[in-house]
PDB file of N, CA and C in Angstrom:
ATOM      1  N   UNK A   1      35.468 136.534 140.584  1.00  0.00           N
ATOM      2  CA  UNK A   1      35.274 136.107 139.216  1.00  0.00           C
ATOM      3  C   UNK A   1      33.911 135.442 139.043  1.00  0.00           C
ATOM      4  N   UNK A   2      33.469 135.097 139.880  1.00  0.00           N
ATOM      5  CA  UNK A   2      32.066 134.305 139.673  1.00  0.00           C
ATOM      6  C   UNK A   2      30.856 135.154 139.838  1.00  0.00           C
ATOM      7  N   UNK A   3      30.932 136.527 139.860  1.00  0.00           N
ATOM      8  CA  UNK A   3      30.346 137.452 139.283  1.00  0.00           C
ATOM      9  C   UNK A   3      30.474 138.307 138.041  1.00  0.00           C
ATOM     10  N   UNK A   4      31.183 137.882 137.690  1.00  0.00           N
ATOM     11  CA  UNK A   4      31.425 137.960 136.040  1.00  0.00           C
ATOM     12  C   UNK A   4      30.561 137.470 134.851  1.00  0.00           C
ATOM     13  N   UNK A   5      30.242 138.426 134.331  1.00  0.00           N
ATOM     14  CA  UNK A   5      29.261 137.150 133.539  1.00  0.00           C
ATOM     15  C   UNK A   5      29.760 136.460 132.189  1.00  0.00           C
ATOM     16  N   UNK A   6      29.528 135.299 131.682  1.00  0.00           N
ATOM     17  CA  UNK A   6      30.366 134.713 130.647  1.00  0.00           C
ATOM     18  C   UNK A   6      29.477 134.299 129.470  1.00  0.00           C
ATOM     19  N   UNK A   7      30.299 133.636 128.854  1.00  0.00           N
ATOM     20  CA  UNK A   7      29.462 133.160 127.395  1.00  0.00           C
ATOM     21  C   UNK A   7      30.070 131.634 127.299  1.00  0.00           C
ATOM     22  N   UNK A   8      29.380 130.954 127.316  1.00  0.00           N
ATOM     23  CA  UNK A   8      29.169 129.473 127.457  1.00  0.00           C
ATOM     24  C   UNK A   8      30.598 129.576 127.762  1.00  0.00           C
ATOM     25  N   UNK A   9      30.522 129.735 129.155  1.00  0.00           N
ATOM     26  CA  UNK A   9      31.704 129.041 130.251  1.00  0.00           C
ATOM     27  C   UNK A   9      32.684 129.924 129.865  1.00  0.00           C
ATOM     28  N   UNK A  10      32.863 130.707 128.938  1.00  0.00           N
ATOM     29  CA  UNK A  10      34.483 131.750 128.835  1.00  0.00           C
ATOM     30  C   UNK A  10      34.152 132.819 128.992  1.00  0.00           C
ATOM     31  N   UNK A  11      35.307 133.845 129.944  1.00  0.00           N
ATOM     32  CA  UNK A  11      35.267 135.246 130.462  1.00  0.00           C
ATOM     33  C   UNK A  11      34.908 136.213 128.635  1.00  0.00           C
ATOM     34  N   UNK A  12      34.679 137.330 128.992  1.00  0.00           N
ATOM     35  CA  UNK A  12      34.962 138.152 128.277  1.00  0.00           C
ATOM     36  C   UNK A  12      36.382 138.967 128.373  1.00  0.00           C
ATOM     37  N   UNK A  13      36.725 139.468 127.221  1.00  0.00           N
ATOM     38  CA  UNK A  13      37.829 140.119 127.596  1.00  0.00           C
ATOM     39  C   UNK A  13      38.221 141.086 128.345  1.00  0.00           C
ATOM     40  N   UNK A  14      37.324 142.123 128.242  1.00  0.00           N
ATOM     41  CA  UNK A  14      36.815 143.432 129.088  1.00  0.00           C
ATOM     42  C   UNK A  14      35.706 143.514 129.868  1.00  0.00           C
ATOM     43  N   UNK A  15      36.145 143.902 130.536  1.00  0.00           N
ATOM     44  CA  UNK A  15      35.274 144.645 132.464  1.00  0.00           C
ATOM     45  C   UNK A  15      34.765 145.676 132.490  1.00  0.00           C
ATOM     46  N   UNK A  16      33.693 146.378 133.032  1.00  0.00           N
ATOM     47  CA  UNK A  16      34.097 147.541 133.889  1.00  0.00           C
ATOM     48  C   UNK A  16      34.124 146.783 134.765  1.00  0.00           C
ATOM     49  N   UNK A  17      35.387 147.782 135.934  1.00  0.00           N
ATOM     50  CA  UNK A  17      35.820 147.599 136.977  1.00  0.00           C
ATOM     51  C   UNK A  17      34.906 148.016 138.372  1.00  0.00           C
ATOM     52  N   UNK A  18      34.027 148.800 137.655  1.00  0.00           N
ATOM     53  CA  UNK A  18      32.993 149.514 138.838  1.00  0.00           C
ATOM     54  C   UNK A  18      32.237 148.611 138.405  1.00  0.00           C
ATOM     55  N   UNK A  19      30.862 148.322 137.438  1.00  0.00           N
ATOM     56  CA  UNK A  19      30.095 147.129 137.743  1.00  0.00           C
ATOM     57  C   UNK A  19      29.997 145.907 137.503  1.00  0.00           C
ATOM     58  N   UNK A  20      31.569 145.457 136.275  1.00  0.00           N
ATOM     59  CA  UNK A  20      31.498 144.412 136.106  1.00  0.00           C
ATOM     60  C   UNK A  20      31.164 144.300 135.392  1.00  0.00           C
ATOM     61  N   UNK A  21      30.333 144.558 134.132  1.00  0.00           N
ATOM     62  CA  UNK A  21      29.324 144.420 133.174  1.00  0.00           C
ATOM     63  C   UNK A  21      30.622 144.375 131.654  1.00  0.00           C
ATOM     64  N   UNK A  22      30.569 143.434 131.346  1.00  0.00           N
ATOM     65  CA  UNK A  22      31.206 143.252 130.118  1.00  0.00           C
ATOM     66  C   UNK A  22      31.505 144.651 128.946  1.00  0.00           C
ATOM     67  N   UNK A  23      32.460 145.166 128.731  1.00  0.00           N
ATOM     68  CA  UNK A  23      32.183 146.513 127.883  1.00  0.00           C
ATOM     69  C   UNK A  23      32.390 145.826 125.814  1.00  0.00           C
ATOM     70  N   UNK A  24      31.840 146.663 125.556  1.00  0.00           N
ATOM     71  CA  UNK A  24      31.916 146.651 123.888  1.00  0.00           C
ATOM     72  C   UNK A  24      33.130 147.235 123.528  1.00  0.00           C
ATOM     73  N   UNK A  25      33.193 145.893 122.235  1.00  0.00           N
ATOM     74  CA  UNK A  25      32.808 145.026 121.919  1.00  0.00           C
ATOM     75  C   UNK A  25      32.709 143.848 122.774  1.00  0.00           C
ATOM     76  N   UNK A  26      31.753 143.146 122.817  1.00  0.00           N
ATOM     77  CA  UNK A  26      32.068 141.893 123.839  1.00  0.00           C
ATOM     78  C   UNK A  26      33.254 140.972 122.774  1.00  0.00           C
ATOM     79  N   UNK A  27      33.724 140.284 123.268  1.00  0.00           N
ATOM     80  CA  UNK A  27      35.035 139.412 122.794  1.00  0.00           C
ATOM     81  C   UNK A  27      35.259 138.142 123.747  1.00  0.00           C
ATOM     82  N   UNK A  28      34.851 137.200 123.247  1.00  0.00           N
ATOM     83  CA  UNK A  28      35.745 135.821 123.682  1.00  0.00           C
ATOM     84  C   UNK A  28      36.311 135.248 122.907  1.00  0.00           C
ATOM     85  N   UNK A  29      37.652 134.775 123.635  1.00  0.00           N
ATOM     86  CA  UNK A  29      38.963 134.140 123.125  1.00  0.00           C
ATOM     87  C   UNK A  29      38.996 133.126 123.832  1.00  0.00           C
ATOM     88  N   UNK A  30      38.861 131.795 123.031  1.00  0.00           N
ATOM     89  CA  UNK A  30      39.271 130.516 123.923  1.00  0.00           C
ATOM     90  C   UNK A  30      40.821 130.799 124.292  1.00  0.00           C
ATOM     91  N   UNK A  31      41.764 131.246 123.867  1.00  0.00           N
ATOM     92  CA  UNK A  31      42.914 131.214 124.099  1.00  0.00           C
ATOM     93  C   UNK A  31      43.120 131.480 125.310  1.00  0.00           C
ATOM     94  N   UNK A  32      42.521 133.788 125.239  1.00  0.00           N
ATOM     95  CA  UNK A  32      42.763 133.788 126.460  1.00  0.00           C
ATOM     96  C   UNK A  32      41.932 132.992 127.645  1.00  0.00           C
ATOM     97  N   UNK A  33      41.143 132.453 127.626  1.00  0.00           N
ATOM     98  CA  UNK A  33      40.223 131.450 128.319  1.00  0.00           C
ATOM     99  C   UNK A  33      41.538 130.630 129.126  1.00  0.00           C
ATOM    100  N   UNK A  34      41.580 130.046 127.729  1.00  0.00           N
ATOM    101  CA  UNK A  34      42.790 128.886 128.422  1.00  0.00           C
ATOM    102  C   UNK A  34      44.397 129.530 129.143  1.00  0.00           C
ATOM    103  N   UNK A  35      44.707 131.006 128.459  1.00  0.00           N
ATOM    104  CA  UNK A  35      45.586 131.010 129.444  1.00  0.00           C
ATOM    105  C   UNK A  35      45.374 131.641 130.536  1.00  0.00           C
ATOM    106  N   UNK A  36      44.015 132.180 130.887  1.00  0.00           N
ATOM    107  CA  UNK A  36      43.404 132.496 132.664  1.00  0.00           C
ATOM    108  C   UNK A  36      43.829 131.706 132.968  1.00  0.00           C
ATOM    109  N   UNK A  37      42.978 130.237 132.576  1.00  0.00           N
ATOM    110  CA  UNK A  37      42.727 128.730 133.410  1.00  0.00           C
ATOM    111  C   UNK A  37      44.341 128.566 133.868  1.00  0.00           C
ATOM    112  N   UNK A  38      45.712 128.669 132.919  1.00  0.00           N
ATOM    113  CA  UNK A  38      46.299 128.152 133.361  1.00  0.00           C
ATOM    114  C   UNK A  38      47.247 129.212 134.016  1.00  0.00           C
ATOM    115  N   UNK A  39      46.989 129.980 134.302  1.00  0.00           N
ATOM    116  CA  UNK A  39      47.902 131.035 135.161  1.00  0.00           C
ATOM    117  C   UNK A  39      47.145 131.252 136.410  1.00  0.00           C
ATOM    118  N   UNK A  40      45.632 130.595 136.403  1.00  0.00           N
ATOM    119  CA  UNK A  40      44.761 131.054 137.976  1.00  0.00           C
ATOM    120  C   UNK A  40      45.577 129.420 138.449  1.00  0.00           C
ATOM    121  N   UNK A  41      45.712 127.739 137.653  1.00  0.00           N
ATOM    122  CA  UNK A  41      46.384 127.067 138.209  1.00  0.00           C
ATOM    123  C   UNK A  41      47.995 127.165 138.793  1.00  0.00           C
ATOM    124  N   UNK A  42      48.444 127.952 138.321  1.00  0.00           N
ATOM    125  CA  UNK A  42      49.844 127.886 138.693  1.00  0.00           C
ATOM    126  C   UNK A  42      50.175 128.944 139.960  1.00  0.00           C
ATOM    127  N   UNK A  43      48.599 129.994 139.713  1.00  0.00           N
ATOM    128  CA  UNK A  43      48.477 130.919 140.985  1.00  0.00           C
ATOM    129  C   UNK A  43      48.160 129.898 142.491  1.00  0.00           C
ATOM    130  N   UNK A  44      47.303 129.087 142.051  1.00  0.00           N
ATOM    131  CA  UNK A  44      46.628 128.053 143.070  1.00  0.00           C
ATOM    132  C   UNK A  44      47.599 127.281 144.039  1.00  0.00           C
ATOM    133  N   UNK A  45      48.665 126.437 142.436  1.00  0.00           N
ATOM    134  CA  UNK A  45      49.839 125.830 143.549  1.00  0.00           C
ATOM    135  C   UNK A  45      51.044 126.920 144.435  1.00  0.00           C
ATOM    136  N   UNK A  46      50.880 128.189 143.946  1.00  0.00           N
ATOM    137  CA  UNK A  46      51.975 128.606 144.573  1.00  0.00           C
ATOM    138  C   UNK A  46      51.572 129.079 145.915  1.00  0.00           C
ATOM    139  N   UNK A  47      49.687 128.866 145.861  1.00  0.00           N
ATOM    140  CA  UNK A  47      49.167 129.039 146.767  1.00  0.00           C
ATOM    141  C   UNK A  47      49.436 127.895 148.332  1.00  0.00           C
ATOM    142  N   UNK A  48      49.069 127.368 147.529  1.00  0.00           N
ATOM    143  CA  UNK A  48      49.261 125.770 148.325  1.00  0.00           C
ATOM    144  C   UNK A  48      50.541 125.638 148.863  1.00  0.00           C
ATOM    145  N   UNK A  49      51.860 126.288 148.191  1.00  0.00           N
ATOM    146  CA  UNK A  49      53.121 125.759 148.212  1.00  0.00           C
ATOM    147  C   UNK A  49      53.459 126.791 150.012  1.00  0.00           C
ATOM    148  N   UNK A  50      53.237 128.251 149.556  1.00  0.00           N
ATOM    149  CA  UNK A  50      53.058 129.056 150.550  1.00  0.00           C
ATOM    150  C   UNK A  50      52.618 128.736 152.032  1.00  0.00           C
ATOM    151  N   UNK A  51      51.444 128.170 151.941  1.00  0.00           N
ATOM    152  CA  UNK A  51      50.526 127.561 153.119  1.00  0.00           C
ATOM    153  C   UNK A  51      51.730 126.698 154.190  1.00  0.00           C
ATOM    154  N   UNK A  52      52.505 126.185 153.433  1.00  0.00           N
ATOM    155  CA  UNK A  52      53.410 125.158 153.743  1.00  0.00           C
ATOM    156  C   UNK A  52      54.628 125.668 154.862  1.00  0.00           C
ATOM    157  N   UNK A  53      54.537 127.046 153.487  1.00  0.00           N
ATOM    158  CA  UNK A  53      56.144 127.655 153.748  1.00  0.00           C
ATOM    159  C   UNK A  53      55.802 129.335 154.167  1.00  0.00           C
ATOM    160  N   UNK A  54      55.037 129.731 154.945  1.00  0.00           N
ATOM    161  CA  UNK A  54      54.451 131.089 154.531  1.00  0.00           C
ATOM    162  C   UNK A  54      55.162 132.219 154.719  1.00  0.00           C
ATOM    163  N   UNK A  55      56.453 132.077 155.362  1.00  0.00           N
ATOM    164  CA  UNK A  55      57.826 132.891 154.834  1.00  0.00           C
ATOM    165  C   UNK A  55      58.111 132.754 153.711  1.00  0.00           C
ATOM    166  N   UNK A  56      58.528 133.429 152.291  1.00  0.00           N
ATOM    167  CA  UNK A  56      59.021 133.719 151.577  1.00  0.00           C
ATOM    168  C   UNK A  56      60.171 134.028 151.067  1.00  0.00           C
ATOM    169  N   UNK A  57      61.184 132.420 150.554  1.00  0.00           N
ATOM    170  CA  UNK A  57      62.498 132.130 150.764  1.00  0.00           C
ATOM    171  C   UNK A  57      62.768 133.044 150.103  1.00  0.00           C
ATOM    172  N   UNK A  58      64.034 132.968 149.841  1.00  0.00           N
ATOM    173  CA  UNK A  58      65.484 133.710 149.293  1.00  0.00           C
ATOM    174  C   UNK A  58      64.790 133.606 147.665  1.00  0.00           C
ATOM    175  N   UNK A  59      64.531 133.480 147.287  1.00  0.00           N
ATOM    176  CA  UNK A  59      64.854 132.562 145.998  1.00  0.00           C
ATOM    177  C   UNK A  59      63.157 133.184 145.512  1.00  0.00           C
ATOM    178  N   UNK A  60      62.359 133.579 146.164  1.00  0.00           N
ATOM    179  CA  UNK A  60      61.283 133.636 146.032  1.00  0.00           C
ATOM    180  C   UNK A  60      61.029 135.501 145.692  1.00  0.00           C
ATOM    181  N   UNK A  61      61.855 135.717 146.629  1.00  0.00           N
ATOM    182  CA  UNK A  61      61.734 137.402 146.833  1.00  0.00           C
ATOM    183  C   UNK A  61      62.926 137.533 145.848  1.00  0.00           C
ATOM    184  N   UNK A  62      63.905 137.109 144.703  1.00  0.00           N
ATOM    185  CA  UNK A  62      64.840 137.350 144.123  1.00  0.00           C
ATOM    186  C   UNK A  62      64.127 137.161 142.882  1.00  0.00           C
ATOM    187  N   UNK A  63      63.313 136.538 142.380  1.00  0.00           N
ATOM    188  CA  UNK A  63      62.108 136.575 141.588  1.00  0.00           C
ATOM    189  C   UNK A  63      61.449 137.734 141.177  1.00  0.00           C
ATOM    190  N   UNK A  64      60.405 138.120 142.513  1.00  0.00           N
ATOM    191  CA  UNK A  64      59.535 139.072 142.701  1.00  0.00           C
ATOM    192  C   UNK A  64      60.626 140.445 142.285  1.00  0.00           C
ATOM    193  N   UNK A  65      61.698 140.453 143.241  1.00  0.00           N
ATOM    194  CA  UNK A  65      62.111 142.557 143.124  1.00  0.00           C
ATOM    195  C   UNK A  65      62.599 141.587 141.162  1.00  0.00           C
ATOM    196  N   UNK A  66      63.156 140.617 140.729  1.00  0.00           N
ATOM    197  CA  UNK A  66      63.554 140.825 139.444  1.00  0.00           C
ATOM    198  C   UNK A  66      62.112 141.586 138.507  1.00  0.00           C
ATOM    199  N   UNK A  67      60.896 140.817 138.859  1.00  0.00           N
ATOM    200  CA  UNK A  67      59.633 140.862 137.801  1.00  0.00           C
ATOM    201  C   UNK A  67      59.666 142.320 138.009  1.00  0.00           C
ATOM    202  N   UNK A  68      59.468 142.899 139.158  1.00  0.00           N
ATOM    203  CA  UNK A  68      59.530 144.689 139.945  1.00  0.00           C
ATOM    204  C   UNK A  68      60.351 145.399 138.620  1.00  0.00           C
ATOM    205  N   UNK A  69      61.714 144.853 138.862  1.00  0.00           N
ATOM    206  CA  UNK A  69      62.642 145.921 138.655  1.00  0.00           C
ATOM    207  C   UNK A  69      62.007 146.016 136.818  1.00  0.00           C
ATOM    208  N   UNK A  70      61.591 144.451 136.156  1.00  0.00           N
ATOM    209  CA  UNK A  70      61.644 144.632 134.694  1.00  0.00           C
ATOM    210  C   UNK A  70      60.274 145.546 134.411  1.00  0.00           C
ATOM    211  N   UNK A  71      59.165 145.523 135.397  1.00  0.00           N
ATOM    212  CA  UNK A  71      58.292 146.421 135.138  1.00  0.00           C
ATOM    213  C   UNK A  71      58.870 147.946 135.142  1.00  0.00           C
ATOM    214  N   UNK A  72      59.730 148.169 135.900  1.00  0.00           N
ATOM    215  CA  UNK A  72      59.751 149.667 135.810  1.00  0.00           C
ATOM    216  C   UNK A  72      60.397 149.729 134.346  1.00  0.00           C
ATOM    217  N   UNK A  73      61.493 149.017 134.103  1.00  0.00           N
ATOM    218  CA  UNK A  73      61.979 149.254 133.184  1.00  0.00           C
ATOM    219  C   UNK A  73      61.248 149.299 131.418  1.00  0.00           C
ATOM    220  N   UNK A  74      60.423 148.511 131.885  1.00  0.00           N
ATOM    221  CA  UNK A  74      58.911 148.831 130.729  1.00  0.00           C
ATOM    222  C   UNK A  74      58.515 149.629 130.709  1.00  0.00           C
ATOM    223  N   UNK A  75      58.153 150.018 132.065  1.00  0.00           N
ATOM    224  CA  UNK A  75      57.237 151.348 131.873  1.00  0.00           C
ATOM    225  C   UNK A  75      58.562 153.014 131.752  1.00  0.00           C
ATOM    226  N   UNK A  76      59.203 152.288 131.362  1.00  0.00           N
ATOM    227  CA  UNK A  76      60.825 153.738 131.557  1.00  0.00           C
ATOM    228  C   UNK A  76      60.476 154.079 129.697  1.00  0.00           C
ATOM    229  N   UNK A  77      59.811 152.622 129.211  1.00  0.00           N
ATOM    230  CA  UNK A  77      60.203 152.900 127.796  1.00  0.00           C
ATOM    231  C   UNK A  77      58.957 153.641 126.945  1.00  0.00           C
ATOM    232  N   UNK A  78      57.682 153.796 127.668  1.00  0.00           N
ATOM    233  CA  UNK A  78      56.919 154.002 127.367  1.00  0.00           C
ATOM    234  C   UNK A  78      56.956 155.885 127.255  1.00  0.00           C
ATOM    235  N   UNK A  79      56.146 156.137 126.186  1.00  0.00           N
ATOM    236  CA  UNK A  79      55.857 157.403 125.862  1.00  0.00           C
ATOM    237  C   UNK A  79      55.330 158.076 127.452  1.00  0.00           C
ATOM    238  N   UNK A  80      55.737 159.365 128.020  1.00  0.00           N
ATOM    239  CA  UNK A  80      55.099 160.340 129.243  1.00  0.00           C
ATOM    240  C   UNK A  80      54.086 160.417 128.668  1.00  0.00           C
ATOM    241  N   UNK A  81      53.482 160.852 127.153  1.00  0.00           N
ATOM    242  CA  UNK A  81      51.900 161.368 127.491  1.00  0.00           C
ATOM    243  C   UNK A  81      50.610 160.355 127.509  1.00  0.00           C
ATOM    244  N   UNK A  82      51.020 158.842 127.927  1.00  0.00           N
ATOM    245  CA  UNK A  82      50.262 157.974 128.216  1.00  0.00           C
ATOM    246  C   UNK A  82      49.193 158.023 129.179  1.00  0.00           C
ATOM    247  N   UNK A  83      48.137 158.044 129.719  1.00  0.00           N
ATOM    248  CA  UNK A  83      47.914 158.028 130.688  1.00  0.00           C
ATOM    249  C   UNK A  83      48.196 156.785 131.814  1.00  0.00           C
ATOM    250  N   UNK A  84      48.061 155.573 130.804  1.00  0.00           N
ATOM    251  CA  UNK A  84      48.216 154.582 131.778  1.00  0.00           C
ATOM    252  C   UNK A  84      49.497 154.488 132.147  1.00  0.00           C
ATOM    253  N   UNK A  85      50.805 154.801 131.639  1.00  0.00           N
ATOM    254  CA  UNK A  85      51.561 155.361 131.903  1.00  0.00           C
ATOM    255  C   UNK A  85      51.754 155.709 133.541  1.00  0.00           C
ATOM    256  N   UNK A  86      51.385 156.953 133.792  1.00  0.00           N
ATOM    257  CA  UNK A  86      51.192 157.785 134.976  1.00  0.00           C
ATOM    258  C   UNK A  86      50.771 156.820 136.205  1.00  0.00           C
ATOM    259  N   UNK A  87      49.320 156.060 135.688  1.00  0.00           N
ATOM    260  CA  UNK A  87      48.691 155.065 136.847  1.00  0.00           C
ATOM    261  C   UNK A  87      49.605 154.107 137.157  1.00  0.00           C
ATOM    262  N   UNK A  88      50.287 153.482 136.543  1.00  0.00           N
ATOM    263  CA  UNK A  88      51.055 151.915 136.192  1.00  0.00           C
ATOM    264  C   UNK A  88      52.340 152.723 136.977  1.00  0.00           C
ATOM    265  N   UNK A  89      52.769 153.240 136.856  1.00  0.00           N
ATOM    266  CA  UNK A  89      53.879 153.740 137.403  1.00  0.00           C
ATOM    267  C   UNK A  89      53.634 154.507 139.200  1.00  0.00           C
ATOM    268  N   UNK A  90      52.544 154.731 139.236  1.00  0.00           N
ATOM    269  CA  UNK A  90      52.216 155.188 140.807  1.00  0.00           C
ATOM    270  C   UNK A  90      51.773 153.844 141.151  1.00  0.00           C
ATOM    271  N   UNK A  91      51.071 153.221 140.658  1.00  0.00           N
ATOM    272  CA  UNK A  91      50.780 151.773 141.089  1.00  0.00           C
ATOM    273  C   UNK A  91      51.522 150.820 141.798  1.00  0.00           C
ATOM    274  N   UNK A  92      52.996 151.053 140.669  1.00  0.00           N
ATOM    275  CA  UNK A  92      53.834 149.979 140.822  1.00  0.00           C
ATOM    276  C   UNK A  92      54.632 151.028 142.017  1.00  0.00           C
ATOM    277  N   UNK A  93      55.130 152.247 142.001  1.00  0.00           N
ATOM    278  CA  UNK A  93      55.577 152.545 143.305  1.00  0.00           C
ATOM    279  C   UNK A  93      54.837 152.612 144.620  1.00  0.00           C
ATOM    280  N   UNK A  94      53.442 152.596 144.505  1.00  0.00           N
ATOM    281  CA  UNK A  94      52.826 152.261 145.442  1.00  0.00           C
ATOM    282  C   UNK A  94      52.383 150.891 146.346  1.00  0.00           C
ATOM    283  N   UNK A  95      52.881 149.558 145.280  1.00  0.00           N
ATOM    284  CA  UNK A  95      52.785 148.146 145.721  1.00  0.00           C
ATOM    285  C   UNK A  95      54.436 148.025 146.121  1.00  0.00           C
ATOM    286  N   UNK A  96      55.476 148.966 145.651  1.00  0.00           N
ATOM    287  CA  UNK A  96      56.564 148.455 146.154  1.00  0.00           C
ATOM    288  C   UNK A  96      57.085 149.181 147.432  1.00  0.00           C
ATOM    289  N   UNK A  97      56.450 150.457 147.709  1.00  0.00           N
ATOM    290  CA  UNK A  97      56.381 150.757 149.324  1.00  0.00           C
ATOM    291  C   UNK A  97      55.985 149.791 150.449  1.00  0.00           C
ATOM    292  N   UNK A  98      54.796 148.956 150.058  1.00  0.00           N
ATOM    293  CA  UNK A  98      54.020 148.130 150.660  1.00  0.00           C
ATOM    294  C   UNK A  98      54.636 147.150 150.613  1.00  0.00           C
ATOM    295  N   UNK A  99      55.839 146.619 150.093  1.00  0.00           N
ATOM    296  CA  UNK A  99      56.245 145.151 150.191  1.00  0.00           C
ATOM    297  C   UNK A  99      57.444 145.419 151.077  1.00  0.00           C
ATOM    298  N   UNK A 100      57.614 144.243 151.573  1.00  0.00           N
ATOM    299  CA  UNK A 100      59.281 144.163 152.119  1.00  0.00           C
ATOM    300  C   UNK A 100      60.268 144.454 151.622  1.00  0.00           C
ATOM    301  N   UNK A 101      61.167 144.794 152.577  1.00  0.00           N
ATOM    302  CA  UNK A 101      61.845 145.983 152.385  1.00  0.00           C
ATOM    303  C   UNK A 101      63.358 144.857 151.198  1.00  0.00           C
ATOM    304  N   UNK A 102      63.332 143.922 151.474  1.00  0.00           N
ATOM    305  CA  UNK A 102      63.929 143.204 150.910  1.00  0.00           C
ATOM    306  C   UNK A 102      63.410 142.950 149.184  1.00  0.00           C
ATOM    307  N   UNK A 103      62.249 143.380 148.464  1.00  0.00           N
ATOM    308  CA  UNK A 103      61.676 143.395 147.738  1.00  0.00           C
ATOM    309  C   UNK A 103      62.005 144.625 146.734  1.00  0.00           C
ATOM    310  N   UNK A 104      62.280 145.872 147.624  1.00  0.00           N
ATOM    311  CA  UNK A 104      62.335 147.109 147.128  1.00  0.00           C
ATOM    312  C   UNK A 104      63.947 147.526 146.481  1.00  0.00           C
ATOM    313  N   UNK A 105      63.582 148.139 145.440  1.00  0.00           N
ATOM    314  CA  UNK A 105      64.517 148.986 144.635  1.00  0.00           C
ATOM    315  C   UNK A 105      65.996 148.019 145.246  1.00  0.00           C
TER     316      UNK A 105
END
Protein backbone atom coordinates (compact mmCIF):
# COMPACT_ATOMS: atom_id res chain seq x y z
CA UNK A 1 0.00 0.00 0.00
CA UNK A 2 2.70 2.51 0.40
CA UNK A 3 3.18 2.43 -3.17
CA UNK A 4 0.02 3.62 -3.90
CA UNK A 5 -0.27 6.94 -4.61
CA UNK A 6 -2.83 9.19 -2.63
CA UNK A 7 -4.42 12.54 -2.33
CA UNK A 8 -3.72 14.32 0.84
CA UNK A 9 -3.31 11.13 2.86
CA UNK A 10 -6.54 9.11 1.27
CA UNK A 11 -6.31 6.02 -1.16
CA UNK A 12 -8.07 6.33 -4.34
CA UNK A 13 -10.72 4.11 -5.08
CA UNK A 14 -9.36 2.31 -8.10
CA UNK A 15 -6.01 0.56 -9.06
CA UNK A 16 -4.53 -0.91 -11.80
CA UNK A 17 -3.43 -4.00 -10.47
CA UNK A 18 -0.41 -4.28 -12.91
CA UNK A 19 1.02 -0.71 -12.20
CA UNK A 20 -0.78 0.67 -9.58
CA UNK A 21 -1.48 3.91 -11.11
CA UNK A 22 -4.84 5.22 -9.99
CA UNK A 23 -7.53 4.60 -12.98
CA UNK A 24 -10.30 7.28 -14.08
CA UNK A 25 -12.14 8.71 -12.71
CA UNK A 26 -9.85 9.33 -9.81
CA UNK A 27 -12.29 9.25 -6.63
CA UNK A 28 -11.67 9.83 -2.97
CA UNK A 29 -14.02 8.93 -0.29
CA UNK A 30 -13.19 9.83 3.22
CA UNK A 31 -15.59 7.13 4.12
CA UNK A 32 -14.07 4.57 2.29
CA UNK A 33 -10.72 5.99 3.75
CA UNK A 34 -12.05 5.46 7.08
CA UNK A 35 -13.43 2.12 6.56
CA UNK A 36 -9.79 0.75 5.06
CA UNK A 37 -8.33 2.36 8.29
CA UNK A 38 -10.68 0.42 10.24
CA UNK A 39 -10.79 -3.02 8.73
CA UNK A 40 -6.63 -2.88 8.05
CA UNK A 41 -7.05 -2.27 12.30
CA UNK A 42 -9.11 -5.10 13.08
CA UNK A 43 -6.89 -7.07 10.34
CA UNK A 44 -3.77 -5.99 12.59
CA UNK A 45 -5.29 -7.31 15.97
CA UNK A 46 -6.31 -10.54 14.60
CA UNK A 47 -2.88 -10.39 13.56
CA UNK A 48 -1.39 -10.00 16.84
CA UNK A 49 -4.06 -12.33 18.39
CA UNK A 50 -2.71 -15.26 15.95
CA UNK A 51 1.05 -14.67 16.81
CA UNK A 52 -0.12 -15.80 20.25
CA UNK A 53 -2.25 -18.62 19.14
CA UNK A 54 -0.97 -19.59 15.58
CA UNK A 55 -3.23 -22.69 15.41
CA UNK A 56 -6.52 -21.71 14.45
CA UNK A 57 -9.24 -22.65 17.09
CA UNK A 58 -12.51 -24.26 16.57
CA UNK A 59 -14.37 -21.24 16.61
CA UNK A 60 -12.09 -19.51 14.22
CA UNK A 61 -12.27 -21.98 11.24
CA UNK A 62 -16.32 -22.15 11.95
CA UNK A 63 -16.26 -18.47 10.97
CA UNK A 64 -14.03 -18.69 7.96
CA UNK A 65 -15.88 -22.11 6.00
CA UNK A 66 -19.32 -19.88 7.31
CA UNK A 67 -17.91 -16.39 5.33
CA UNK A 68 -16.74 -19.41 2.36
CA UNK A 69 -19.92 -21.06 2.25
CA UNK A 70 -22.00 -17.32 2.12
CA UNK A 71 -19.66 -16.31 -0.73
CA UNK A 72 -20.54 -19.09 -2.87
CA UNK A 73 -23.90 -18.61 -2.18
CA UNK A 74 -23.60 -14.93 -3.59
CA UNK A 75 -21.95 -15.73 -6.25
CA UNK A 76 -24.88 -18.83 -6.98
CA UNK A 77 -27.12 -15.65 -7.32
CA UNK A 78 -25.37 -13.81 -9.72
CA UNK A 79 -26.19 -13.69 -13.50
CA UNK A 80 -23.57 -16.70 -15.67
CA UNK A 81 -22.84 -14.03 -18.26
CA UNK A 82 -20.79 -11.97 -15.75
CA UNK A 83 -17.42 -12.12 -16.21
CA UNK A 84 -16.39 -11.48 -12.79
CA UNK A 85 -18.63 -13.99 -12.10
CA UNK A 86 -16.43 -16.82 -13.73
CA UNK A 87 -13.05 -15.25 -11.91
CA UNK A 88 -14.72 -14.91 -8.30
CA UNK A 89 -15.95 -18.26 -8.52
CA UNK A 90 -12.52 -20.06 -9.73
CA UNK A 91 -10.93 -17.83 -7.22
CA UNK A 92 -12.95 -18.76 -4.45
CA UNK A 93 -12.61 -22.59 -5.47
CA UNK A 94 -9.17 -22.12 -5.86
CA UNK A 95 -8.43 -20.45 -2.17
CA UNK A 96 -10.67 -23.22 -0.82
CA UNK A 97 -8.51 -26.17 -2.24
CA UNK A 98 -5.63 -24.39 -0.57
CA UNK A 99 -7.09 -24.16 2.87
CA UNK A 100 -7.59 -26.85 5.40
CA UNK A 101 -9.33 -29.43 4.88
CA UNK A 102 -11.46 -28.55 7.87
CA UNK A 103 -12.30 -25.19 6.09
CA UNK A 104 -13.65 -26.85 2.93
CA UNK A 105 -17.17 -27.44 1.60
Amino acid sequence: MSRLQQYRGHFYNWYDTRDLRPLDPRYVSSVDSGNLAAHLIALANACREWIDAPTPGRSSCIGIKDAVLLAREALQDLPNDLRTHTIASAQLDHASMRSPRRLRR
